[in-house]
Protein backbone atom coordinates (compact mmCIF):
# COMPACT_ATOMS: atom_id res chain seq x y z
CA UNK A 1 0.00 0.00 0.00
CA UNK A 2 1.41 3.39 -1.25
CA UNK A 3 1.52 5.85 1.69
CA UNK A 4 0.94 8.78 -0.02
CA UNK A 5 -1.02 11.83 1.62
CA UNK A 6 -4.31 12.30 1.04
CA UNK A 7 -5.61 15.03 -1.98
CA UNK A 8 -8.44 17.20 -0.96
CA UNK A 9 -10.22 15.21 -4.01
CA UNK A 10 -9.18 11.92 -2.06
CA UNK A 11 -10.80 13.02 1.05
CA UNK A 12 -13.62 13.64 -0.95
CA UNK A 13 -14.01 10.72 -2.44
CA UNK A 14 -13.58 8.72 0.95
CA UNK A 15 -15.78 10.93 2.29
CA UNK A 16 -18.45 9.95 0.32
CA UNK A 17 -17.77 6.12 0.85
CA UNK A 18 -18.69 6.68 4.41
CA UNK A 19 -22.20 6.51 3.67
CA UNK A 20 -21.68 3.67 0.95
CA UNK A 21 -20.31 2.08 -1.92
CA UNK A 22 -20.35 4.08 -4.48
CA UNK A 23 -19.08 3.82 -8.34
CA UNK A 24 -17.66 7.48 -9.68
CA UNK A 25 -20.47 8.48 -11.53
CA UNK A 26 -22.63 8.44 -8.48
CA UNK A 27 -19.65 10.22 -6.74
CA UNK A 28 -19.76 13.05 -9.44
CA UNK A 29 -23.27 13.31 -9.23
CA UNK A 30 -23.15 13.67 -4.94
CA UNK A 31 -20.46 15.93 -5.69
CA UNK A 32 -22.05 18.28 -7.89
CA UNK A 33 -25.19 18.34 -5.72
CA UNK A 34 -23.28 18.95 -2.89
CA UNK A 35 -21.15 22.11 -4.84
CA UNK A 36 -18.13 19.81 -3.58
CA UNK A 37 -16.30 22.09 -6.61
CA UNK A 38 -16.36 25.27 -4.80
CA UNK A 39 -13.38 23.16 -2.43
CA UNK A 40 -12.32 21.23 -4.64
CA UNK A 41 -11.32 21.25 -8.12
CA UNK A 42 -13.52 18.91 -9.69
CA UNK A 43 -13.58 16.99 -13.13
CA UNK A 44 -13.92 13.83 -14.49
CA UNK A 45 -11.15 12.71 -15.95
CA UNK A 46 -9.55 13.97 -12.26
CA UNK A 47 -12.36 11.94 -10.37
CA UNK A 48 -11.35 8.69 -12.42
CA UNK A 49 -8.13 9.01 -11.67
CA UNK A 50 -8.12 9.75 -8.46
CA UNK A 51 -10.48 6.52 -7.83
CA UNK A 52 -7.98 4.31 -9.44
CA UNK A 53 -5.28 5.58 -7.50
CA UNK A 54 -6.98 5.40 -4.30
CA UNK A 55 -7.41 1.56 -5.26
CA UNK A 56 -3.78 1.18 -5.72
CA UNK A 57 -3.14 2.31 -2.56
CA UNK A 58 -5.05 0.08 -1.02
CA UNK A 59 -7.81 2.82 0.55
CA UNK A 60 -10.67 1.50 -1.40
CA UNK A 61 -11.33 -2.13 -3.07
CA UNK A 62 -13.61 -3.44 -5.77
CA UNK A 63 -17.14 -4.74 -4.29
CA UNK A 64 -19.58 -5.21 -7.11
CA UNK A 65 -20.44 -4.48 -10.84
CA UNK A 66 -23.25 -2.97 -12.01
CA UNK A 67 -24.55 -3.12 -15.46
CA UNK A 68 -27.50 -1.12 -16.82
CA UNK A 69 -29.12 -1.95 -20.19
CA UNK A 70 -26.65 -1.48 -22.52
CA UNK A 71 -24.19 0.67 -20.54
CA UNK A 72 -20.65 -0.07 -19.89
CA UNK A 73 -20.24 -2.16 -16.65
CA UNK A 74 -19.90 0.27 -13.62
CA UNK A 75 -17.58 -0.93 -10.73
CA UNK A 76 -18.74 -0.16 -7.65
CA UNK A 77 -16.03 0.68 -4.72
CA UNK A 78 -16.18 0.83 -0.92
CA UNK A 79 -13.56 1.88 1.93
CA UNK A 80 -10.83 -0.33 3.44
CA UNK A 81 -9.71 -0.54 6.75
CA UNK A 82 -6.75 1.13 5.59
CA UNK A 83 -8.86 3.76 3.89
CA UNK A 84 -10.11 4.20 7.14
CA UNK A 85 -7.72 4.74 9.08
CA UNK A 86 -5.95 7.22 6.70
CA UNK A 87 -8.80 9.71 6.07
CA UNK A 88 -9.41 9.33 9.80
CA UNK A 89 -5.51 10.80 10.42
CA UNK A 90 -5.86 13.29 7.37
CA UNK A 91 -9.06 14.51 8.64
CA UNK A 92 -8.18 15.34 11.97
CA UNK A 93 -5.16 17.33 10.75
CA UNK A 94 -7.50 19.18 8.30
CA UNK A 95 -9.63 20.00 11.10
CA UNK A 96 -7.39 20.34 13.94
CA UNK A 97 -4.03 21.73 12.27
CA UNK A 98 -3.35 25.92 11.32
CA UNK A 99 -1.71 25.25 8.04
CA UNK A 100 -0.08 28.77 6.98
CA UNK A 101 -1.62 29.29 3.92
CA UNK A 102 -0.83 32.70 1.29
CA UNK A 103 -4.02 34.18 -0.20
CA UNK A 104 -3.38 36.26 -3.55
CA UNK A 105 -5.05 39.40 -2.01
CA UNK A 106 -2.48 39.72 0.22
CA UNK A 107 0.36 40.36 -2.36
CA UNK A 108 -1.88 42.69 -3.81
CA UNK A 109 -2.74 44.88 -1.15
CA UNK A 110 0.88 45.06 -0.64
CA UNK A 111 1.50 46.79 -3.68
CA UNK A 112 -1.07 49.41 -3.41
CA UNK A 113 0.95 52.16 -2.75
CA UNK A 114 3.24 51.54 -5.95
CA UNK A 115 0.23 51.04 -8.22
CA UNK A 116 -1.21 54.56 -7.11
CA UNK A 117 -4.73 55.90 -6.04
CA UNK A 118 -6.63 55.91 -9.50
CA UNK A 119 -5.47 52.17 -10.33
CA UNK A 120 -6.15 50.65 -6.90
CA UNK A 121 -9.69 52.04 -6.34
CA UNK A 122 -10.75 51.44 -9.62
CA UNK A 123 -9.32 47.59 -8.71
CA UNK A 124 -11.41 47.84 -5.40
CA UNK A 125 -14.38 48.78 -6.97
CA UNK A 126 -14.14 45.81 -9.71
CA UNK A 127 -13.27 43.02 -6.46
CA UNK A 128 -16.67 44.93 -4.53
CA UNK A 129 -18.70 44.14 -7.75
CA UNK A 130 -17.19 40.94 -7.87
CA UNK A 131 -17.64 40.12 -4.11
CA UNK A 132 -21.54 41.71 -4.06
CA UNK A 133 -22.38 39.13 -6.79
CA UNK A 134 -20.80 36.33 -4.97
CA UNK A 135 -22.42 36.53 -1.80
CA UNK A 136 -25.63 37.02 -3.50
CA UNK A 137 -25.02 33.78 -5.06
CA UNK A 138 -24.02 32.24 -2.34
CA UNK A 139 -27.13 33.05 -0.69
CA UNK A 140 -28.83 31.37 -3.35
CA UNK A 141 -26.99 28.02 -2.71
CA UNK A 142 -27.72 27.97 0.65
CA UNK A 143 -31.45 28.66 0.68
CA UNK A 144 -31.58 25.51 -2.15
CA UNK A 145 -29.50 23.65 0.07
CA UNK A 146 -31.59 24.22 3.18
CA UNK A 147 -34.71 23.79 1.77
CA UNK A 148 -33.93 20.72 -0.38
CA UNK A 149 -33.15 18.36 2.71
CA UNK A 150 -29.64 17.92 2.71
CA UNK A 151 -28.23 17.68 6.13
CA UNK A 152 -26.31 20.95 7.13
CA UNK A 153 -23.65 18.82 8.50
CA UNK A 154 -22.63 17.73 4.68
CA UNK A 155 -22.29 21.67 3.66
CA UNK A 156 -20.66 23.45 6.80
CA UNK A 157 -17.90 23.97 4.07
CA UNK A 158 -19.90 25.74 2.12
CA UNK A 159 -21.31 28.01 4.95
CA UNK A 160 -17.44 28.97 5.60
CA UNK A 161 -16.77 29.96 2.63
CA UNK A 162 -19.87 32.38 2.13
CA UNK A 163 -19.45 33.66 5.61
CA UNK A 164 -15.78 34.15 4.46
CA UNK A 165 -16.95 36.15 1.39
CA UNK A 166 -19.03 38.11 3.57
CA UNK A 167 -16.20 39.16 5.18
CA UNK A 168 -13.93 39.78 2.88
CA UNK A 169 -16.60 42.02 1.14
CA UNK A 170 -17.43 44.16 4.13
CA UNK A 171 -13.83 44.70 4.95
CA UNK A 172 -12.60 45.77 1.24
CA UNK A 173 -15.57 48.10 1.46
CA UNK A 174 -14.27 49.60 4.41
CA UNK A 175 -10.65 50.04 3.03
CA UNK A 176 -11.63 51.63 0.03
CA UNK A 177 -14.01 53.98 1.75
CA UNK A 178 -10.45 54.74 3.80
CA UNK A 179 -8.56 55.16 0.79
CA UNK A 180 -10.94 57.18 -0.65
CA UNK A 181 -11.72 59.17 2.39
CA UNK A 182 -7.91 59.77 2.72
CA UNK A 183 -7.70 58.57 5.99
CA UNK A 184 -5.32 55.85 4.68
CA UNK A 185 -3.07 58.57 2.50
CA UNK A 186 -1.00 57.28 -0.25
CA UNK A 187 2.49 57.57 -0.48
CA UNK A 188 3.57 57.77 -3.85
CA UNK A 189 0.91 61.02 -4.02
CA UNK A 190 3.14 63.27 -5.38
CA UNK A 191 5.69 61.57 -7.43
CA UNK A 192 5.26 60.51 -11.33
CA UNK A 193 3.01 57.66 -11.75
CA UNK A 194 4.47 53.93 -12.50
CA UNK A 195 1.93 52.63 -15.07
CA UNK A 196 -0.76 54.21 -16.77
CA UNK A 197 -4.39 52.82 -16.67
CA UNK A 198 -5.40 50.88 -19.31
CA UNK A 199 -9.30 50.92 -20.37
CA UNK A 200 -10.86 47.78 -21.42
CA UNK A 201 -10.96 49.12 -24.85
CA UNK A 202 -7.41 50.30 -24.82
CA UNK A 203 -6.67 46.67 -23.39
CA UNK A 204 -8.85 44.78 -26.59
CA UNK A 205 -7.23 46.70 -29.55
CA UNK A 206 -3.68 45.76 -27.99
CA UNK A 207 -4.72 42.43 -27.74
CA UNK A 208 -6.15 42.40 -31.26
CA UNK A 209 -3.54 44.18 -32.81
């Protein structure tokens, strides 16, 4: 048995097997009920291979065939002990362990100051609009997910991440009111600017041209 770590589309998969066996199209089908792809990135071809390699490793094994009309044979799979015991470790580390992580945003808010007042609030404004249709989506998943029946244990991931987006819209609304306001003051004010600002249009013909 291969004692590779667990991918977040393995734990997903084993996840899943905790309620039963399961062959992959049934997985992709929980999955995309569940909006599994707003945590992880999922797509077939990944799904398939992720499946077989999870068999090679001895965390899942073969326990029936199903065959529907004229459809290819579908194998159905179930968890090992060894599965088990794995996703059991992995989970509790993905649960109980701060992992440093190193969100995009943060390498742009550090660079600001260099990009100058008229770029970075008209970037602000774009992530706001981007943001304010997010959450309202968001919303929307979560009122089909709460009325359709589906245990709110299976999408506490999804609240996170729309209480996340909540946040993250609230507070870049507040820092571009303060960057607006002045009460944050830029730096680079009163030198020469380091880029100039590019319309969409201006951005099109280049790319045409």
């Amino acid at each position: 048995m291969a004692s590779a770590k667990l991918t977040p589309l393995g734990i997903a998969v084993l996840e899943l097997l905790h309620e039963k066996p399961m062959h992959p199209y049934e997985m992709a089908q929980l999955m995309r009920e569940r909006y599994v792809d707003t945590r992880v990135n999922v797509k077939a071809g990944s799904l398939y291979h992720t499946v077989e390699r999870l068999h090679r490793s001895g965390f899942i094994e073969v326990v029936d065939t199903l065959r529907d009309g004229r459809r290819p044979e579908r194998t159905v799979y179930g968890m090992t002990q060894a599965g088990l015991d794995e996703f059991n470790q992995r989970g509790r580390e993905l649960v109980g362990d701060i992992v440093k992580e190193y969100p995009a945003f943060l390498s742009g808010l550090a660079v600001i100051d260099e990009l100058g007042k008229e770029v970075s609030l008209l970037e602000l404004e774009h992530r706001v609009t981007r943001l304010r249709a997010g959450v309202a989506a968001d919303q929307a998943v979560l009122d089909h997910l709460a009325g359709d029946g589906t245990p709110e244990i299976y999408w506490l991931d999804w609240r996170y991440q729309c209480d996340h987006r909540k946040f993250e819209l609230a507070w870049t609304e507040r820092l571009l009111e303060e960057l607006k306001s002045g009460r944050i003051p830029f730096q680079d004010s009163d030198r020469e600017p380091h880029l100039t600002l590019i319309t969409k249009e201006d951005d099109d013909e280049r790319k045409t041209s």
